[in-house]
N, C-alpha and C. Protein backbone atom coordinates (compact mmCIF):
# COMPACT_ATOMS: atom_id res chain seq x y z
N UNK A 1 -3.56 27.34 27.09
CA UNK A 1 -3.23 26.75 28.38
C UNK A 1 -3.34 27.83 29.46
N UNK A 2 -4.13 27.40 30.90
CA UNK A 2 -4.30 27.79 31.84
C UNK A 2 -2.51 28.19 32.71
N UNK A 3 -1.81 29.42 32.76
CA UNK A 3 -0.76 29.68 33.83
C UNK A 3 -1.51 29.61 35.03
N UNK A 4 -0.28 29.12 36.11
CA UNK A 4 -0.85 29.17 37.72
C UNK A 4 -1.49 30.52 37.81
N UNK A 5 -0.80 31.55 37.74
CA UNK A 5 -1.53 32.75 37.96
C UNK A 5 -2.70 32.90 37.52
N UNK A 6 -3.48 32.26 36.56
CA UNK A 6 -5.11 32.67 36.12
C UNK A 6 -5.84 32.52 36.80
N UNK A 7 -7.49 32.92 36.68
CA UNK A 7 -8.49 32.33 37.74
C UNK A 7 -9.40 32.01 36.74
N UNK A 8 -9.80 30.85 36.93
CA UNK A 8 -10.97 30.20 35.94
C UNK A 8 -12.03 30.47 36.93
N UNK A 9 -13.50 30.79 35.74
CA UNK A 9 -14.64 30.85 36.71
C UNK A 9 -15.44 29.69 35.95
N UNK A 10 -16.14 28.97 37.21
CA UNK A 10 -16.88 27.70 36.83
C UNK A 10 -18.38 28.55 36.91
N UNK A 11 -19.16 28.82 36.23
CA UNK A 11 -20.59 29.47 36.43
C UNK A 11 -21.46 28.15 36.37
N UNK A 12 -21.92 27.99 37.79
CA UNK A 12 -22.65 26.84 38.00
C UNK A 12 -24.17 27.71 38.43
N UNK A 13 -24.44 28.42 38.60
CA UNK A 13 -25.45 29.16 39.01
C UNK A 13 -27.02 28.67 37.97
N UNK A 14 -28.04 28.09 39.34
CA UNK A 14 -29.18 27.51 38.73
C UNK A 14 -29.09 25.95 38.85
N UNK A 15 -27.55 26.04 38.96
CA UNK A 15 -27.54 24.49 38.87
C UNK A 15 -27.31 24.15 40.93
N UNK A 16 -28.33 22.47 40.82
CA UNK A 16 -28.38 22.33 42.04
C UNK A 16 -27.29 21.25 42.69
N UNK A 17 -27.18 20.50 43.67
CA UNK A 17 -26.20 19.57 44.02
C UNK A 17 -26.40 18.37 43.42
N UNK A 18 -25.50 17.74 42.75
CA UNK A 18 -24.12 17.69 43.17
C UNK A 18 -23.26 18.17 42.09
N UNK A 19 -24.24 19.20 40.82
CA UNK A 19 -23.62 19.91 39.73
C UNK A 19 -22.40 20.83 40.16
N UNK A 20 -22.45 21.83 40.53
CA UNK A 20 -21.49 22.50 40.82
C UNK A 20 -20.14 21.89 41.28
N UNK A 21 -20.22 21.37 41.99
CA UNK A 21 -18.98 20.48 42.34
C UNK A 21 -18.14 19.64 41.43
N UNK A 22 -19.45 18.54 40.62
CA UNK A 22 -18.73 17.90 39.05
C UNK A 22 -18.48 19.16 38.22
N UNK A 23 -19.15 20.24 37.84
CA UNK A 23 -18.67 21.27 37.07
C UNK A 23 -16.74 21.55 37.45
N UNK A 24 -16.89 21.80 39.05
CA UNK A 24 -15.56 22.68 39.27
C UNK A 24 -14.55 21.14 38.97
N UNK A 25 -14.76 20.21 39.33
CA UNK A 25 -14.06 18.71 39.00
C UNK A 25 -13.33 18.77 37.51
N UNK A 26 -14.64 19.01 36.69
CA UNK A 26 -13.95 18.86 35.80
C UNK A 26 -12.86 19.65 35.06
N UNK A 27 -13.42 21.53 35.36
CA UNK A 27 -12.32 22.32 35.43
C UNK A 27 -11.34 22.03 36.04
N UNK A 28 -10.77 21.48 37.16
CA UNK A 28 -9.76 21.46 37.62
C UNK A 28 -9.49 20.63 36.80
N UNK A 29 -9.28 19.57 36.68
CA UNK A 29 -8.85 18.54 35.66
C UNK A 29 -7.53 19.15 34.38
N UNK A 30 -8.22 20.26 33.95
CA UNK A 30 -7.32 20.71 32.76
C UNK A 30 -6.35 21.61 33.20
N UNK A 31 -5.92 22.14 34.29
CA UNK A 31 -5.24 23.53 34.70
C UNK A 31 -4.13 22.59 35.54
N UNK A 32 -2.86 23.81 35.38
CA UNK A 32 -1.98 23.13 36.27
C UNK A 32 -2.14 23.53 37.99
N UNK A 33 -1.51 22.89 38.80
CA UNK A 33 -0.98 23.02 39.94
C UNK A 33 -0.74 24.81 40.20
N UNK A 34 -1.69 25.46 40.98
CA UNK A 34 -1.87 26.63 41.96
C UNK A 34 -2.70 27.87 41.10
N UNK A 35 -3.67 27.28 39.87
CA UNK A 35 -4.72 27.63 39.30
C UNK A 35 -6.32 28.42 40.13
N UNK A 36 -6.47 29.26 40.31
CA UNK A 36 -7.71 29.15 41.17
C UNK A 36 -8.42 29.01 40.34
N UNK A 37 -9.49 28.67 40.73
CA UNK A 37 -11.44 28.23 40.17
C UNK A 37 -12.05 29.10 41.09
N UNK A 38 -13.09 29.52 40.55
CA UNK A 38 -13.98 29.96 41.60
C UNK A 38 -14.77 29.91 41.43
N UNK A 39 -16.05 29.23 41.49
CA UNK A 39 -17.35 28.62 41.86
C UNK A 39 -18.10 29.52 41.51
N UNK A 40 -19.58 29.95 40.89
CA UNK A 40 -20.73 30.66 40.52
C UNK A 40 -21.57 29.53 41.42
N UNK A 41 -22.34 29.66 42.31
CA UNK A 41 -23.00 28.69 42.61
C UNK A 41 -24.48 29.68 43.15
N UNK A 42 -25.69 28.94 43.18
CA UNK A 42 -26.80 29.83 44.04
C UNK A 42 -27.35 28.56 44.79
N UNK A 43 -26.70 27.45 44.26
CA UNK A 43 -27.12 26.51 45.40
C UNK A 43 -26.56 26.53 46.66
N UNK A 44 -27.23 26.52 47.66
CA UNK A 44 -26.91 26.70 49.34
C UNK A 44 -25.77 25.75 50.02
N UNK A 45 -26.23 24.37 49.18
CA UNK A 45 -25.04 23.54 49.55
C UNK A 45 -23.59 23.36 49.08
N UNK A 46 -23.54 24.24 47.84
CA UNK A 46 -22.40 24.22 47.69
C UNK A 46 -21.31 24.87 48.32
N UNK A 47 -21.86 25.70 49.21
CA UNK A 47 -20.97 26.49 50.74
C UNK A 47 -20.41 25.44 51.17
N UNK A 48 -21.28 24.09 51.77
CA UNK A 48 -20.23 22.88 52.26
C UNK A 48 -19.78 21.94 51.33
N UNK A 49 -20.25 21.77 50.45
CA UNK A 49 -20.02 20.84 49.14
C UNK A 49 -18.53 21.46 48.72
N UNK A 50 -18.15 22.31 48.29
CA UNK A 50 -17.27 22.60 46.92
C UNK A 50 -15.67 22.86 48.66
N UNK A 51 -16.12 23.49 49.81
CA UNK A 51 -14.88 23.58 50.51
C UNK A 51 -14.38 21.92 51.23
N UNK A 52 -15.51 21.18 50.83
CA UNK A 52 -15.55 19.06 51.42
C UNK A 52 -14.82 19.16 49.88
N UNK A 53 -14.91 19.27 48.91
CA UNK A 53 -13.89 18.46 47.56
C UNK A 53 -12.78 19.12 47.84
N UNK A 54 -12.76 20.82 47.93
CA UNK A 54 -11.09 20.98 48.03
C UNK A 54 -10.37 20.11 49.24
N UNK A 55 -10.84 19.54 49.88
CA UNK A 55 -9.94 19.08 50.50
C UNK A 55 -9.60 17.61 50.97
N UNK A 56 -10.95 17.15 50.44
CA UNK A 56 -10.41 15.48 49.67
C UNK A 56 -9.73 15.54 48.77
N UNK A 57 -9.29 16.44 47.72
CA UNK A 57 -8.41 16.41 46.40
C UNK A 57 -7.10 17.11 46.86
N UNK A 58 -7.03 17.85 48.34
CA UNK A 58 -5.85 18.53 48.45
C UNK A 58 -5.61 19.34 48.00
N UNK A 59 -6.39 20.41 48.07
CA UNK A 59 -6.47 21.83 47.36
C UNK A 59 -7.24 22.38 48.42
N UNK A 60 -7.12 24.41 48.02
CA UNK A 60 -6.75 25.06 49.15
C UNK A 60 -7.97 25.38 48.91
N UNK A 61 -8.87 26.17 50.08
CA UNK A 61 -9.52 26.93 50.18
C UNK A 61 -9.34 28.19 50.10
N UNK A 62 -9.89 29.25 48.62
CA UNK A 62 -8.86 30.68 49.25
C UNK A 62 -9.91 31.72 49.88
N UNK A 63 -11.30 31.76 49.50
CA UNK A 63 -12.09 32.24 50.24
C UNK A 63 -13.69 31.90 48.90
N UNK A 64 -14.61 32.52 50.32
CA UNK A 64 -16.28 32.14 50.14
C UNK A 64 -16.57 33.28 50.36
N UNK A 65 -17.49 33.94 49.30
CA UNK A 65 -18.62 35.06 49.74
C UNK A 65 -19.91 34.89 49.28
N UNK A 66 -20.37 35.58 49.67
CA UNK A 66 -22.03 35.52 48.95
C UNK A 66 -22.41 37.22 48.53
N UNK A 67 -22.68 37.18 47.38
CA UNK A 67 -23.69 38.46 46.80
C UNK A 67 -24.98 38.09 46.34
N UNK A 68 -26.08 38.51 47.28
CA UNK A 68 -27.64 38.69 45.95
C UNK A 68 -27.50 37.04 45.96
N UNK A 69 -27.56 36.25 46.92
CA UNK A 69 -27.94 35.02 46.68
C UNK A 69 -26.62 34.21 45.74
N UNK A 70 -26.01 34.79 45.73
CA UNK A 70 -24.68 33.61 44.46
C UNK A 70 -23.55 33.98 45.52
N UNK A 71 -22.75 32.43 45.82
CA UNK A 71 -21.88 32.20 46.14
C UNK A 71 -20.88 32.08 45.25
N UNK A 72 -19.68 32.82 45.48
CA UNK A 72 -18.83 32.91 44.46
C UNK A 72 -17.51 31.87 45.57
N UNK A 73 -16.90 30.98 45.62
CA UNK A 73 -15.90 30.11 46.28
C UNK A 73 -14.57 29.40 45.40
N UNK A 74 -13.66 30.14 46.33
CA UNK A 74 -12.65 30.06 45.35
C UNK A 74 -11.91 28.99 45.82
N UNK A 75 -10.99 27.99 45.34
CA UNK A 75 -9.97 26.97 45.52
C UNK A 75 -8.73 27.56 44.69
N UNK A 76 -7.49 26.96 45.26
CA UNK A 76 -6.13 26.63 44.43
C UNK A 76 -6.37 25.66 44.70
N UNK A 77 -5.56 25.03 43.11
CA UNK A 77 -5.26 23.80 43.08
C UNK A 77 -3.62 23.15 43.25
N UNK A 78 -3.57 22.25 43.88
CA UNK A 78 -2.58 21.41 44.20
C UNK A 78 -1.82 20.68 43.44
């Protein structure tokens, strides 16, 4: 079992829209309440894609960067 304090990484990288997003979906699914995820993504849209689900589901944004083309975007969950 996932403690709030862990950070799960979803490695979606290669994968295009609307993968990354069902990827991090379904991770969240199993973790409790204030879990971060943080996104592997190299798709472009998941910059607006994955920070539009945290916050239809009510979960936080904790930050977005980019290295070398991969967006790494992190959420807590709610």
């Amino acid at each position: 079992m996932t403690s709030p304090d862990s950070a799960v990484v979803v490695d979606a990288r290669g994968l295009r829209c609307p993968a990354p997003v069902i990827r991090l979906a379904r991770a969240a699914r199993d973790v409790p309440a204030g879990t971060e995820l943080t996104v592997l993504a190299t798709d472009p849209a998941a910059v607006h894609d994955v920070p539009a689900w945290a916050r239809m589901r009510g979960h936080e944004l904790v930050s977005a960067t980019e290295d070398d083309g991969v967006h790494a975007i992190t959420v807590r969950t709610r």
